[in-house]
C-alpha atoms as a PDB file:
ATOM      1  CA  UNK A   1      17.390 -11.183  42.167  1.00  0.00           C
ATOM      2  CA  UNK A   2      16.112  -8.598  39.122  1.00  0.00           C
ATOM      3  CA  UNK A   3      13.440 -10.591  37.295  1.00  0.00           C
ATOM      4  CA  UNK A   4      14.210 -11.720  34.192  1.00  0.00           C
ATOM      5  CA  UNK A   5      13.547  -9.502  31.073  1.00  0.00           C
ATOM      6  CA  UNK A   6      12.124 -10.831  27.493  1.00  0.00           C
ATOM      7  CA  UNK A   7      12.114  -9.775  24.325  1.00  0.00           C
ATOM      8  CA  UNK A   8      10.051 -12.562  22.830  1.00  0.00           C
ATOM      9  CA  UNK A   9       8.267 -12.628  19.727  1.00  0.00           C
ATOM     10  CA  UNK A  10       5.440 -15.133  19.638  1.00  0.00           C
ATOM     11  CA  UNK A  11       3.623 -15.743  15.526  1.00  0.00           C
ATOM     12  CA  UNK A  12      -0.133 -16.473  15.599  1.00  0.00           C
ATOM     13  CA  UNK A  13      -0.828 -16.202  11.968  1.00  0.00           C
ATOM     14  CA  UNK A  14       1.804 -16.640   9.327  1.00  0.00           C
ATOM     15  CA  UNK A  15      -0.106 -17.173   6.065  1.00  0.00           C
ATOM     16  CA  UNK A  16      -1.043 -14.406   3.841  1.00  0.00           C
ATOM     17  CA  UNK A  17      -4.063 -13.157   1.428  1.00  0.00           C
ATOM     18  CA  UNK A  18      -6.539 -15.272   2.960  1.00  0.00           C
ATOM     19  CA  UNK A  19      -6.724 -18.325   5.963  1.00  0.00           C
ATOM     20  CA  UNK A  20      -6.416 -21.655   4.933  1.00  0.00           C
ATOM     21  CA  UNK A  21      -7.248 -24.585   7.941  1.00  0.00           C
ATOM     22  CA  UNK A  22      -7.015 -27.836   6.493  1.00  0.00           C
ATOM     23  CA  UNK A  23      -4.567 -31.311   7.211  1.00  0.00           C
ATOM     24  CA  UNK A  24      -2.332 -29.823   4.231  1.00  0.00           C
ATOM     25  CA  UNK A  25      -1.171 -26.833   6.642  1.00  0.00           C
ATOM     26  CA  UNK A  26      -0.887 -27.995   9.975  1.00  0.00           C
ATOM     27  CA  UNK A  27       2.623 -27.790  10.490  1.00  0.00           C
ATOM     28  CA  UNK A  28       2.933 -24.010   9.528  1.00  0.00           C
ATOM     29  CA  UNK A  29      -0.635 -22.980  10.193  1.00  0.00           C
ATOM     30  CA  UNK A  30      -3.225 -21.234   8.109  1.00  0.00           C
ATOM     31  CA  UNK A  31      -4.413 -18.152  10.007  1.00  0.00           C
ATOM     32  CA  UNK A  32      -2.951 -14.784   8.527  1.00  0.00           C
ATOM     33  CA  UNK A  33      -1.059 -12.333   9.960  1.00  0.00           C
ATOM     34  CA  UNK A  34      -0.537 -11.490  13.676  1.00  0.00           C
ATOM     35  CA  UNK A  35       2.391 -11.491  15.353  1.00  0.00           C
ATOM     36  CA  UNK A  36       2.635 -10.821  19.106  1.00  0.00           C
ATOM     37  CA  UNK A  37       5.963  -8.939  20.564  1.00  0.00           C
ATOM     38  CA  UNK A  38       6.689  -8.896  24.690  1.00  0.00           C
ATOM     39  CA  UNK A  39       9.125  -6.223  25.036  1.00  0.00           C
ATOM     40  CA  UNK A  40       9.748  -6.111  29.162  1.00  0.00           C
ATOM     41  CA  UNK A  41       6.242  -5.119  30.588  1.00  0.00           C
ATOM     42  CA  UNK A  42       4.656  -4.254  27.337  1.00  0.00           C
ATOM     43  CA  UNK A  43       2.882  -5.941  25.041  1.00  0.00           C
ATOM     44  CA  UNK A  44       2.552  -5.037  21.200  1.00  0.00           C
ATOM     45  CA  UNK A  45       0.683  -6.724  18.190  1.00  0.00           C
ATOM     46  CA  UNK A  46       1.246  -6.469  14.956  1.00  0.00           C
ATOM     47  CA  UNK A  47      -1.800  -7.074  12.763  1.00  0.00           C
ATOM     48  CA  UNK A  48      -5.278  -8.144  13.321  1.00  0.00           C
ATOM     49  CA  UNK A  49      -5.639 -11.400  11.028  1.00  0.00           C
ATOM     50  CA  UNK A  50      -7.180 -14.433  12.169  1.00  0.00           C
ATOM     51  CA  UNK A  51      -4.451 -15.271  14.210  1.00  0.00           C
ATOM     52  CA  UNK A  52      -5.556 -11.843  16.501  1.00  0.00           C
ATOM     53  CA  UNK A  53      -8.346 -14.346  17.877  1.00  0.00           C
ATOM     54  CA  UNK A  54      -6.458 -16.994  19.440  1.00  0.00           C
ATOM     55  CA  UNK A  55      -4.074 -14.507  21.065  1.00  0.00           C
ATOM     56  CA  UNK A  56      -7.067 -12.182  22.508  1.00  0.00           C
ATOM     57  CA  UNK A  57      -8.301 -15.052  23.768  1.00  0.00           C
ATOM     58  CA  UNK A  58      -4.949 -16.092  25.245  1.00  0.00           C
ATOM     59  CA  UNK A  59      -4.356 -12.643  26.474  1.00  0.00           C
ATOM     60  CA  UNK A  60      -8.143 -12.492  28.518  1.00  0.00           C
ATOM     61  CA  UNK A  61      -6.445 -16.001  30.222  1.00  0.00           C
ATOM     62  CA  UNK A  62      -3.259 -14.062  31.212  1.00  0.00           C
ATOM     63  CA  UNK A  63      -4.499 -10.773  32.572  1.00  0.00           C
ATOM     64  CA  UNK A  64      -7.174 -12.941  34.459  1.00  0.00           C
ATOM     65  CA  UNK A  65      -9.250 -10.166  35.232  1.00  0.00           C
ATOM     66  CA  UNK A  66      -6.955  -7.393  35.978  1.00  0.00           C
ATOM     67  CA  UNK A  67      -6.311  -4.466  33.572  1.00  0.00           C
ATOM     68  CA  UNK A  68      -4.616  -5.252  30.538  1.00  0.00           C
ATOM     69  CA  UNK A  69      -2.381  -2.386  28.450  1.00  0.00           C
ATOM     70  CA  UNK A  70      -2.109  -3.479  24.702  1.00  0.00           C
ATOM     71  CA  UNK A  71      -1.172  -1.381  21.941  1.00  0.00           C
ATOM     72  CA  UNK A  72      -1.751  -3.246  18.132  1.00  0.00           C
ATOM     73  CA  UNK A  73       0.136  -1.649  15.302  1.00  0.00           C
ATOM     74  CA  UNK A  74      -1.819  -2.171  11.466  1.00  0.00           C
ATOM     75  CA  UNK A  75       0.293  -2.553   8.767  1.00  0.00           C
ATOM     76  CA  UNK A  76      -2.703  -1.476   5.758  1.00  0.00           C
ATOM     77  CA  UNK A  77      -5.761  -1.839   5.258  1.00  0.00           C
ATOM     78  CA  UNK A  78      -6.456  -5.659   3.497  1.00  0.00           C
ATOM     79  CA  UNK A  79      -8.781  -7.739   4.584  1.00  0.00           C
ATOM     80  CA  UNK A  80      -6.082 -10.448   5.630  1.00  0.00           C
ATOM     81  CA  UNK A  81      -5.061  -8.112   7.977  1.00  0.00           C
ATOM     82  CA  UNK A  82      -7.885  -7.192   9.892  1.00  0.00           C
ATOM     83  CA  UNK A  83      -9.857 -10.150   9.547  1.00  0.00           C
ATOM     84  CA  UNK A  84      -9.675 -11.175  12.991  1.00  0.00           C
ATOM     85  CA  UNK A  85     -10.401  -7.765  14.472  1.00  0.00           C
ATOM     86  CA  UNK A  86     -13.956  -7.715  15.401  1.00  0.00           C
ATOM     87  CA  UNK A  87     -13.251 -11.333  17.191  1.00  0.00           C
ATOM     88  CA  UNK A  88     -10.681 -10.355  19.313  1.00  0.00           C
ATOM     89  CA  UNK A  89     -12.064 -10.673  22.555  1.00  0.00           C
ATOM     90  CA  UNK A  90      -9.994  -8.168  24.728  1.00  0.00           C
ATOM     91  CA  UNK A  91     -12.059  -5.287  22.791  1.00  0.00           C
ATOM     92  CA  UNK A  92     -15.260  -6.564  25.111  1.00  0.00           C
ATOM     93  CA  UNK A  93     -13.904  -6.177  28.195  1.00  0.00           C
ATOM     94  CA  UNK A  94     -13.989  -2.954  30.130  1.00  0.00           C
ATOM     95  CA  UNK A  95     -10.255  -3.864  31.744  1.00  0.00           C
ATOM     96  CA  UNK A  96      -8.790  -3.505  28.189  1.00  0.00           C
ATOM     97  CA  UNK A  97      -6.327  -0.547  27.400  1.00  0.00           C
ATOM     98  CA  UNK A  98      -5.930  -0.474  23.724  1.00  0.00           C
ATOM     99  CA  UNK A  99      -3.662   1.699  21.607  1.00  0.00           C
ATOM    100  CA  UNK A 100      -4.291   1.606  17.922  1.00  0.00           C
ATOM    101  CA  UNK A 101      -1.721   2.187  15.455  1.00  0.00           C
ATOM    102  CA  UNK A 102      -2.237   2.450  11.854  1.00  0.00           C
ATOM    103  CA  UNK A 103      -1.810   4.616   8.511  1.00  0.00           C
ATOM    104  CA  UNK A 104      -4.378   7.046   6.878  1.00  0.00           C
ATOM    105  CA  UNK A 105      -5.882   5.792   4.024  1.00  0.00           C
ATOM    106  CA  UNK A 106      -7.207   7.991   1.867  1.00  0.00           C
ATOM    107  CA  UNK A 107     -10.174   9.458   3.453  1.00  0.00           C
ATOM    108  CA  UNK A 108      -9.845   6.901   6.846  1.00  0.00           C
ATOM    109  CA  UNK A 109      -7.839   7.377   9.170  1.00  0.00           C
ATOM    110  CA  UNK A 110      -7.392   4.446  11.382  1.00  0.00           C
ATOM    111  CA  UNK A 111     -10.298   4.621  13.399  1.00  0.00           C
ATOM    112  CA  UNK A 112     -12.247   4.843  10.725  1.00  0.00           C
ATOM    113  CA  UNK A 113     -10.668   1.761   9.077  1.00  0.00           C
ATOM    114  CA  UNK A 114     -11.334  -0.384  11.915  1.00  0.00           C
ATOM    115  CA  UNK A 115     -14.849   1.185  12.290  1.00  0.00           C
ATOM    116  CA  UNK A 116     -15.914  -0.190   8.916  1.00  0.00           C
ATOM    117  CA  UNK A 117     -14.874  -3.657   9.411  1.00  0.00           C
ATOM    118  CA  UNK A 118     -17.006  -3.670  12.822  1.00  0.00           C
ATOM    119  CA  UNK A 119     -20.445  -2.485  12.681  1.00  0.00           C
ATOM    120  CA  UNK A 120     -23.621  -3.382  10.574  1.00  0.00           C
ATOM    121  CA  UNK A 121     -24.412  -4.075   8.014  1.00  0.00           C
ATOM    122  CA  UNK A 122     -21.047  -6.439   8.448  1.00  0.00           C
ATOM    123  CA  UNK A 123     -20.765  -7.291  11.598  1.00  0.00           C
ATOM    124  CA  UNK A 124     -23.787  -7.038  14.316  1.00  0.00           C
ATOM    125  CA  UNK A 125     -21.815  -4.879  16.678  1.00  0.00           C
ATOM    126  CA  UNK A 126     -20.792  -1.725  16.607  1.00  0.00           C
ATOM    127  CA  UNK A 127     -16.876  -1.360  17.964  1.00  0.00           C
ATOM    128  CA  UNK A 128     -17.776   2.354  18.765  1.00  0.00           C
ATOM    129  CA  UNK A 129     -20.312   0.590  21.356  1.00  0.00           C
ATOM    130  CA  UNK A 130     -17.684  -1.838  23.049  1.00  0.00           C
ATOM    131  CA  UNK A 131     -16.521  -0.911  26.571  1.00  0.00           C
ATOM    132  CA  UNK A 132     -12.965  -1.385  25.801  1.00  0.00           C
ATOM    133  CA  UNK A 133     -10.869   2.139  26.244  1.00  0.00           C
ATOM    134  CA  UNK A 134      -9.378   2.597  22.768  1.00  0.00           C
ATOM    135  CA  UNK A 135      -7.485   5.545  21.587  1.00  0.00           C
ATOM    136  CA  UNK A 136      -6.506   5.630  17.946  1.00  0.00           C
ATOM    137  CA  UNK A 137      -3.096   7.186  16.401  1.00  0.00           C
ATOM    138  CA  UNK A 138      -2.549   8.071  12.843  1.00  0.00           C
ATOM    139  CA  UNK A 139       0.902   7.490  11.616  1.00  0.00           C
ATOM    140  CA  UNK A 140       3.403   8.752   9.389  1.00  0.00           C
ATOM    141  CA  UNK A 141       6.375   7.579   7.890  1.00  0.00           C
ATOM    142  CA  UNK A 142       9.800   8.105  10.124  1.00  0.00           C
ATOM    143  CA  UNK A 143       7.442   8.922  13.119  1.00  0.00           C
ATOM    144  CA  UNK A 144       8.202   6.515  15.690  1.00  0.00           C
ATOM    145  CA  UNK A 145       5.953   5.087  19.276  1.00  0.00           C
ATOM    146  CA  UNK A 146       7.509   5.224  22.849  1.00  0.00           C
ATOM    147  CA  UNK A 147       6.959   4.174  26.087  1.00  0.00           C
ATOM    148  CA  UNK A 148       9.526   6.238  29.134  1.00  0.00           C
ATOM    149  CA  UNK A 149      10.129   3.806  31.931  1.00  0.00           C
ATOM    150  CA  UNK A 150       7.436   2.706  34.468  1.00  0.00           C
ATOM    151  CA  UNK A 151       4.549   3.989  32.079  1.00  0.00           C
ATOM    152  CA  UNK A 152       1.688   2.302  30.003  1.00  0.00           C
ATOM    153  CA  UNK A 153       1.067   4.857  27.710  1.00  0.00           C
ATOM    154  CA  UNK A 154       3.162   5.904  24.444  1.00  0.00           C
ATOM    155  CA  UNK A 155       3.752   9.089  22.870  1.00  0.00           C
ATOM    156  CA  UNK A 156       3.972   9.001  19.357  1.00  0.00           C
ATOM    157  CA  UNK A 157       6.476  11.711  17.531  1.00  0.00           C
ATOM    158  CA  UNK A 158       8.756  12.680  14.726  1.00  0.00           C
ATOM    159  CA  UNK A 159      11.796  10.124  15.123  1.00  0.00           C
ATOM    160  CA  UNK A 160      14.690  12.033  16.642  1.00  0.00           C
ATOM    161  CA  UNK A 161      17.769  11.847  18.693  1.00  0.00           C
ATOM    162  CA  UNK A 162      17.524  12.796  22.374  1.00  0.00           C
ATOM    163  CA  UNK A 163      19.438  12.582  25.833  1.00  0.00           C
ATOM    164  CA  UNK A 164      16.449  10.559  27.248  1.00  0.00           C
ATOM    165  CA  UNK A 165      16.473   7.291  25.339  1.00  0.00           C
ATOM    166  CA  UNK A 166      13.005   5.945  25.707  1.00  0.00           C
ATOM    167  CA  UNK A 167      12.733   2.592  27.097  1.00  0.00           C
ATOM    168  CA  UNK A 168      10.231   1.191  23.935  1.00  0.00           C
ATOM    169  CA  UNK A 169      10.816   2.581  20.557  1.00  0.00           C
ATOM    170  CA  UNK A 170       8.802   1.507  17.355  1.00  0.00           C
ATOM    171  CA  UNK A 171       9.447   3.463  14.443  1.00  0.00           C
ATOM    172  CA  UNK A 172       7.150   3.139  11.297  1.00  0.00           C
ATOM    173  CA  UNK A 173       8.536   3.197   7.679  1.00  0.00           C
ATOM    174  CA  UNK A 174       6.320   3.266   5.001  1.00  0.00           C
ATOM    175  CA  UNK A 175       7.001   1.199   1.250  1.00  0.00           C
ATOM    176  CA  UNK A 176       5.057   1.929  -1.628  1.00  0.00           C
ATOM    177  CA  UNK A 177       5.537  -1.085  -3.417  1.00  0.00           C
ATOM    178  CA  UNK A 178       2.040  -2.992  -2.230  1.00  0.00           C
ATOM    179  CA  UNK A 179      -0.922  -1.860  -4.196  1.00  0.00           C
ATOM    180  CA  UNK A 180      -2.622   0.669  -3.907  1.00  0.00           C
ATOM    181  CA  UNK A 181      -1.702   2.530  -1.050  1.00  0.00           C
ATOM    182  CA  UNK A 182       1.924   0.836   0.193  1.00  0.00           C
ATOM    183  CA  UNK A 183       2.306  -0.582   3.693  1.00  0.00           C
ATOM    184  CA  UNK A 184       4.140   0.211   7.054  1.00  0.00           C
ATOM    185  CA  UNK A 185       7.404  -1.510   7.899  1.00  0.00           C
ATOM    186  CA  UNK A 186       7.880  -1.333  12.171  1.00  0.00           C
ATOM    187  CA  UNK A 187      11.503  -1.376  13.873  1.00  0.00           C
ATOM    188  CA  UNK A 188      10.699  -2.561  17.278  1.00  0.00           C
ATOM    189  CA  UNK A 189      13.973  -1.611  19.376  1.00  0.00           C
ATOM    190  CA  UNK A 190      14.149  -2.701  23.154  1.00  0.00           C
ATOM    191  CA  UNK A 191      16.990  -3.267  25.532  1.00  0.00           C
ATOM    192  CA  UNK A 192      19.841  -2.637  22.407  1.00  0.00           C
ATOM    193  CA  UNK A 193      18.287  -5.084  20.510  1.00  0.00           C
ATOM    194  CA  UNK A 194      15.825  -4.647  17.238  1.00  0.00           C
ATOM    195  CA  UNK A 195      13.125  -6.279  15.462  1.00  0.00           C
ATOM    196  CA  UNK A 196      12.038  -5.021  11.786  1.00  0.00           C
ATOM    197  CA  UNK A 197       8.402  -6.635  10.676  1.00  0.00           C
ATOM    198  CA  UNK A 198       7.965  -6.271   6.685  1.00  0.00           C
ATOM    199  CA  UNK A 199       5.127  -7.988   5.127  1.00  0.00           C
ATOM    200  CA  UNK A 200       3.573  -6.861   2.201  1.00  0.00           C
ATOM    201  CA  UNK A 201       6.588  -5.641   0.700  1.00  0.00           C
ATOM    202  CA  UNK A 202       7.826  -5.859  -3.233  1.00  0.00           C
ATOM    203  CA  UNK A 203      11.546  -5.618  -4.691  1.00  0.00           C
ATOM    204  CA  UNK A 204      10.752  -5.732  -8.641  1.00  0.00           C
ATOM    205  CA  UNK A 205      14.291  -3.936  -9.262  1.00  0.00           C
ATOM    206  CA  UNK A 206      16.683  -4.975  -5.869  1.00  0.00           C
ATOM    207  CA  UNK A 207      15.660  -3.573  -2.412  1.00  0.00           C
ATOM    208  CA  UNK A 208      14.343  -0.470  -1.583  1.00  0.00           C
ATOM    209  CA  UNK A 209      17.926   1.609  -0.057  1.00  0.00           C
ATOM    210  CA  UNK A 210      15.600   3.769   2.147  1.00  0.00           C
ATOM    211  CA  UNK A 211      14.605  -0.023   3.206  1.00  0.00           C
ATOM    212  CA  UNK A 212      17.873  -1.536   3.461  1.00  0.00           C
ATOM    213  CA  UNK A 213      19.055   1.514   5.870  1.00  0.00           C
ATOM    214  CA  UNK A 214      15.693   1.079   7.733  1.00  0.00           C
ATOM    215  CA  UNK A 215      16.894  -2.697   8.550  1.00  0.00           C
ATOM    216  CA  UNK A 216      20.181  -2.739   8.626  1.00  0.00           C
ATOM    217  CA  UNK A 217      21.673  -4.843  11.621  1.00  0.00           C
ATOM    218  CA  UNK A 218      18.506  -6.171  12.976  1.00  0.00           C
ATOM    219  CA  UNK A 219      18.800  -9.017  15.164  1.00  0.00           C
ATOM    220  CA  UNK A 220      15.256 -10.159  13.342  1.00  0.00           C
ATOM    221  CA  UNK A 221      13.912  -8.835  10.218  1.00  0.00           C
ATOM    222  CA  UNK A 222      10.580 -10.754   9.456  1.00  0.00           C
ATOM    223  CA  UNK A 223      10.415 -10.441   6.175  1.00  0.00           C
ATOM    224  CA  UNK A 224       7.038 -11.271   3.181  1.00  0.00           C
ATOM    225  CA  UNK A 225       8.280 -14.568   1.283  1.00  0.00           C
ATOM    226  CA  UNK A 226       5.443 -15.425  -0.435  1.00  0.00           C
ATOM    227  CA  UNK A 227       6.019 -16.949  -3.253  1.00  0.00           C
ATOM    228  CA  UNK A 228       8.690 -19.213  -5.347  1.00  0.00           C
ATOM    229  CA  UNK A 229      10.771 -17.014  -8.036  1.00  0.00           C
ATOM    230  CA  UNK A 230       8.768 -19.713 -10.480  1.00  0.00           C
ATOM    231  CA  UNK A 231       5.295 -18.928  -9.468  1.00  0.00           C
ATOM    232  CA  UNK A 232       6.346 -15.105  -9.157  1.00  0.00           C
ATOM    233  CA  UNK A 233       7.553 -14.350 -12.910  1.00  0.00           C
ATOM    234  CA  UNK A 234       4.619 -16.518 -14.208  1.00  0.00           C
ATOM    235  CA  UNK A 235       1.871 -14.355 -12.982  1.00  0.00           C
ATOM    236  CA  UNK A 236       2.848 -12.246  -9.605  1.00  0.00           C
ATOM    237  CA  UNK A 237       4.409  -9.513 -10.091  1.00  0.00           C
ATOM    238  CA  UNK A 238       3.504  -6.267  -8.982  1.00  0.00           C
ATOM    239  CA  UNK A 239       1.165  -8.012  -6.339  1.00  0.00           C
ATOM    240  CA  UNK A 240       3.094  -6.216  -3.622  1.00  0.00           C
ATOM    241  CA  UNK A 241       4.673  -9.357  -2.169  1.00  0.00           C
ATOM    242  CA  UNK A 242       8.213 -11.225  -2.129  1.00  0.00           C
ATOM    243  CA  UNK A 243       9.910 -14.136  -2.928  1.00  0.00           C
ATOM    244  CA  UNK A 244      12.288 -16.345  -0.358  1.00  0.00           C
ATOM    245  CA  UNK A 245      15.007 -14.483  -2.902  1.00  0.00           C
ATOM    246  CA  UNK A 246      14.167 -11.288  -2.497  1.00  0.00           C
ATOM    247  CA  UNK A 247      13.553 -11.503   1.255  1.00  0.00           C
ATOM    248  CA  UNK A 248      17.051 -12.958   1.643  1.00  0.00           C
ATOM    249  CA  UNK A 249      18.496 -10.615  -0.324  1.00  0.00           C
ATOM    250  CA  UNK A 250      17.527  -7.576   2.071  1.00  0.00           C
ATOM    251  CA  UNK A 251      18.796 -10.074   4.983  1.00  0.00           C
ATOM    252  CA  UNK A 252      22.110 -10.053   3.412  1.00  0.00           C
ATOM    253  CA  UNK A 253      22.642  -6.578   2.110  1.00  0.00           C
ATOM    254  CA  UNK A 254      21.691  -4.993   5.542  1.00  0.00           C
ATOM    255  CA  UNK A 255      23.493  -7.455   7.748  1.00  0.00           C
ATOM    256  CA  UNK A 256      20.786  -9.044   9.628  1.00  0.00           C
ATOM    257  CA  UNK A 257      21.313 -11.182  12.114  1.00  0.00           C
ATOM    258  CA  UNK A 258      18.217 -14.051  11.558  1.00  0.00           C
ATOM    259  CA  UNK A 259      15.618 -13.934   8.784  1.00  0.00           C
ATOM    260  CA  UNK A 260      12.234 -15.255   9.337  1.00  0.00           C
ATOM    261  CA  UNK A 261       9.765 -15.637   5.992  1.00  0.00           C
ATOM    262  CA  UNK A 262       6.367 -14.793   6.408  1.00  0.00           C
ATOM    263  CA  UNK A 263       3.182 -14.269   4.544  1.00  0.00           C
ATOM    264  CA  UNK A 264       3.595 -17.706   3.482  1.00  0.00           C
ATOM    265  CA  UNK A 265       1.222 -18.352  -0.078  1.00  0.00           C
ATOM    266  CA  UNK A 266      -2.119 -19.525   0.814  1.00  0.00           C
ATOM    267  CA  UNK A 267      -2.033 -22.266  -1.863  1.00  0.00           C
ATOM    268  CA  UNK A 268       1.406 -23.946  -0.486  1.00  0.00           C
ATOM    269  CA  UNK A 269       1.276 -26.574   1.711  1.00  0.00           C
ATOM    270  CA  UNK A 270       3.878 -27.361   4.670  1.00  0.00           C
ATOM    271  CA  UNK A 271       5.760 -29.640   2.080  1.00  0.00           C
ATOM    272  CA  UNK A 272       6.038 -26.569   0.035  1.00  0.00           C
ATOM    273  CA  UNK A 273       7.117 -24.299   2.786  1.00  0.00           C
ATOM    274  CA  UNK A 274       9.954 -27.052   4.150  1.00  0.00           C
ATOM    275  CA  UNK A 275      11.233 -27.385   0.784  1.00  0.00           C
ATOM    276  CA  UNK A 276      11.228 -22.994   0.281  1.00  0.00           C
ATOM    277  CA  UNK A 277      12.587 -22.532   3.701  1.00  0.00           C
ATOM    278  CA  UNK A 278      15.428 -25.375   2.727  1.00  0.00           C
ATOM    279  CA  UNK A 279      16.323 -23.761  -0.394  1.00  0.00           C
ATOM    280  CA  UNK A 280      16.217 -19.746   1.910  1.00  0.00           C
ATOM    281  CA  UNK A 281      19.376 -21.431   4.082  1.00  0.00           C
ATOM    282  CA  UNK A 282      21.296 -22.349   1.261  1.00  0.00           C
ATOM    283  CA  UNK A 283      21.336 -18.559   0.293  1.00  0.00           C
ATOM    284  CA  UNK A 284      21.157 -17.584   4.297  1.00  0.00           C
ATOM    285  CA  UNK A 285      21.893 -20.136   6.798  1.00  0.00           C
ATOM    286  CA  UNK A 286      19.774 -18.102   9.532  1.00  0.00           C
ATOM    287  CA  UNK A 287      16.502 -18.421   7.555  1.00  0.00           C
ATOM    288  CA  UNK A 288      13.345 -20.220   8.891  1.00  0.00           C
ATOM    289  CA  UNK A 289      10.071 -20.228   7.869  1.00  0.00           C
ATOM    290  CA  UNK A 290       7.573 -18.656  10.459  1.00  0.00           C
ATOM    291  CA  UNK A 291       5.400 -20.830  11.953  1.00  0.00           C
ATOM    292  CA  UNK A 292       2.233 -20.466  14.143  1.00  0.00           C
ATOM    293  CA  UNK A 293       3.280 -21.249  17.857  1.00  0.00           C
ATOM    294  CA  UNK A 294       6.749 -20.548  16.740  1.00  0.00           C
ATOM    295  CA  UNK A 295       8.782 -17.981  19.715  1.00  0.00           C
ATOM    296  CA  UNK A 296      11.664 -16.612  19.592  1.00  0.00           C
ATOM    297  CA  UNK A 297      13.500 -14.610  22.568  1.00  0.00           C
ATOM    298  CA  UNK A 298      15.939 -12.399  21.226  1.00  0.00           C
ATOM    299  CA  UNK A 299      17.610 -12.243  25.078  1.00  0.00           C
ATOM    300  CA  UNK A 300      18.164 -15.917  24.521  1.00  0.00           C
ATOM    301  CA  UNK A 301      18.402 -16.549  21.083  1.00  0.00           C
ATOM    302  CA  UNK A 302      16.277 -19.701  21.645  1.00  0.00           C
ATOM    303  CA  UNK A 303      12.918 -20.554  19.658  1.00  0.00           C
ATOM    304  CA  UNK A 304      10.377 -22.851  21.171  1.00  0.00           C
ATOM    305  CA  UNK A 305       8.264 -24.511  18.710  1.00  0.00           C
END
């Protein structure tokens, strides 16, 4: 018998802008964003918050001393982001195959982002030092990542049409709307199925349409829900991030198949979140709130919580 493929999307930090442990968030969690995705053989990350350090630690457990083949995609350049970065412990291990992903920011190109986060004066070792094999790929917007059959390693290209359909594709689409220099949207798309993960992402005047065609019929769009439409008109906007409306509104308009809010308000707590993620299903019954251990396999259409 074939073994059994996944497409399984596992959330280690849901929270956005900055972590927040405590007894008030225990439910949902309070590391920021990471969010692991198991497409077949390969494994892809999206985001280096805090949550990055429980899964590189969960990930050293797993590959058990045998070579592991990781590629993490970086959405911008916040500290809520990368936070977990120099912590995650697969980067210290000379078995550790690690594709970076990320945008150019001004004058840093990806490498360069991750550099500065990881060596002194802020942090006492230098990632340029680690024996981890790391190779580092600028992005653009509409350029897409993919992996042919029976390989590790991606190629990363102009997002086109061809007679060989790769096995992998993630294509990157970049929004403008999160200050100061926008953030990537991915479309993960794997077996005829697709995953779209949009955090730090801003509809002042109704959804982007470039957006909207960028999601439209994904079987998950995980989608920034930061904050109630109360808390949003008093004093958020233009802080680059959503509210449960305006994440459900993209749901519906491009015909998405579940929604899952993320990037959850640091200063909610999980009775907060139940009673947002109640009031997200009475606008779009397939709405839940993300939650850290939350996973979803999009072959099954189960989560396990």
């Amino acid at each position: 018998m074939a073994k059994r493929q996944h497409f399984l999307v596992r959330f280690w930090g849901v929270r956005g802008s900055y972590p927040t442990p405590g007894p008030q968030t225990l439910r949902y969690g309070g590391n920021t964003s990471c969010v692991e995705v198991q497409a077949g053989s390969h494994t892809l990350i999206f985001d280096a918050g805090s949550g990055i350090i429980r899964l590189g630690q969960e990930l050293m457990q797993r590959a058990d001393g045998k070579d592991l083949h990781l590629t993490l995609f970086i959405t911008h350049g916040h500290g809520d982001h990368l936070i977990g970065f120099p912590f995650f412990a697969p980067l210290f291990s000379p078995h550790t195959h690690l594709h970076v992903v990320g945008p150019q920011l001004a004058d840093h190109d990806v490498e360069q982002l991750l550099a500065s986060v990881m060596s002194p004066p802020y942090f006492p070792v230098d990632l340029r030092q680690l024996p981890s094999q790391r190779t580092y790929h600028t992005i653009t917007d509409e350029q897409s990542v993919k992996w042919r059959t029976d390989t590790s390693e991606p190629t990363i290209g102009k997002s086109t049409k061809s007679k060989e359909s790769p096995e992998l594709c993630v294509e990157a689409k970049f929004m403008q709307s999160h200050p100061l220099n926008g953030a990537i949207c991915y479309r993960i798309e794997f077996a005829g199925r697709r995953i779209v993960y949009a955090t730090d992402v801003e509809w002042r005047n109704g959804c982007d349409a470039d957006f909207l065609h960028f999601v439209e019929g994904a079987d998950l769009l995980i989608h920034d829900a930061q904050y109630t439409v109360h808390d949003y008109q008093k004093e958020k906007q233009g802080f680059g991030h959503s509210t449960i409306e305006m994440a459900v509104e993209a749901a519906r308009i491009a015909h998405v198949r579940q929604l899952i809010m993320f990037h959850h308000e640091p200063t909610y707590d999980d009775t907060k979140l139940d009673q947002m993620e109640a009031k997200a299903r009475t606008l779009f019954p397939s709405t839940r709130s993300a939650r850290e251990g939350m996973e979803i396999d999009l072959f099954d259409e189960v989560d396990n919580t």
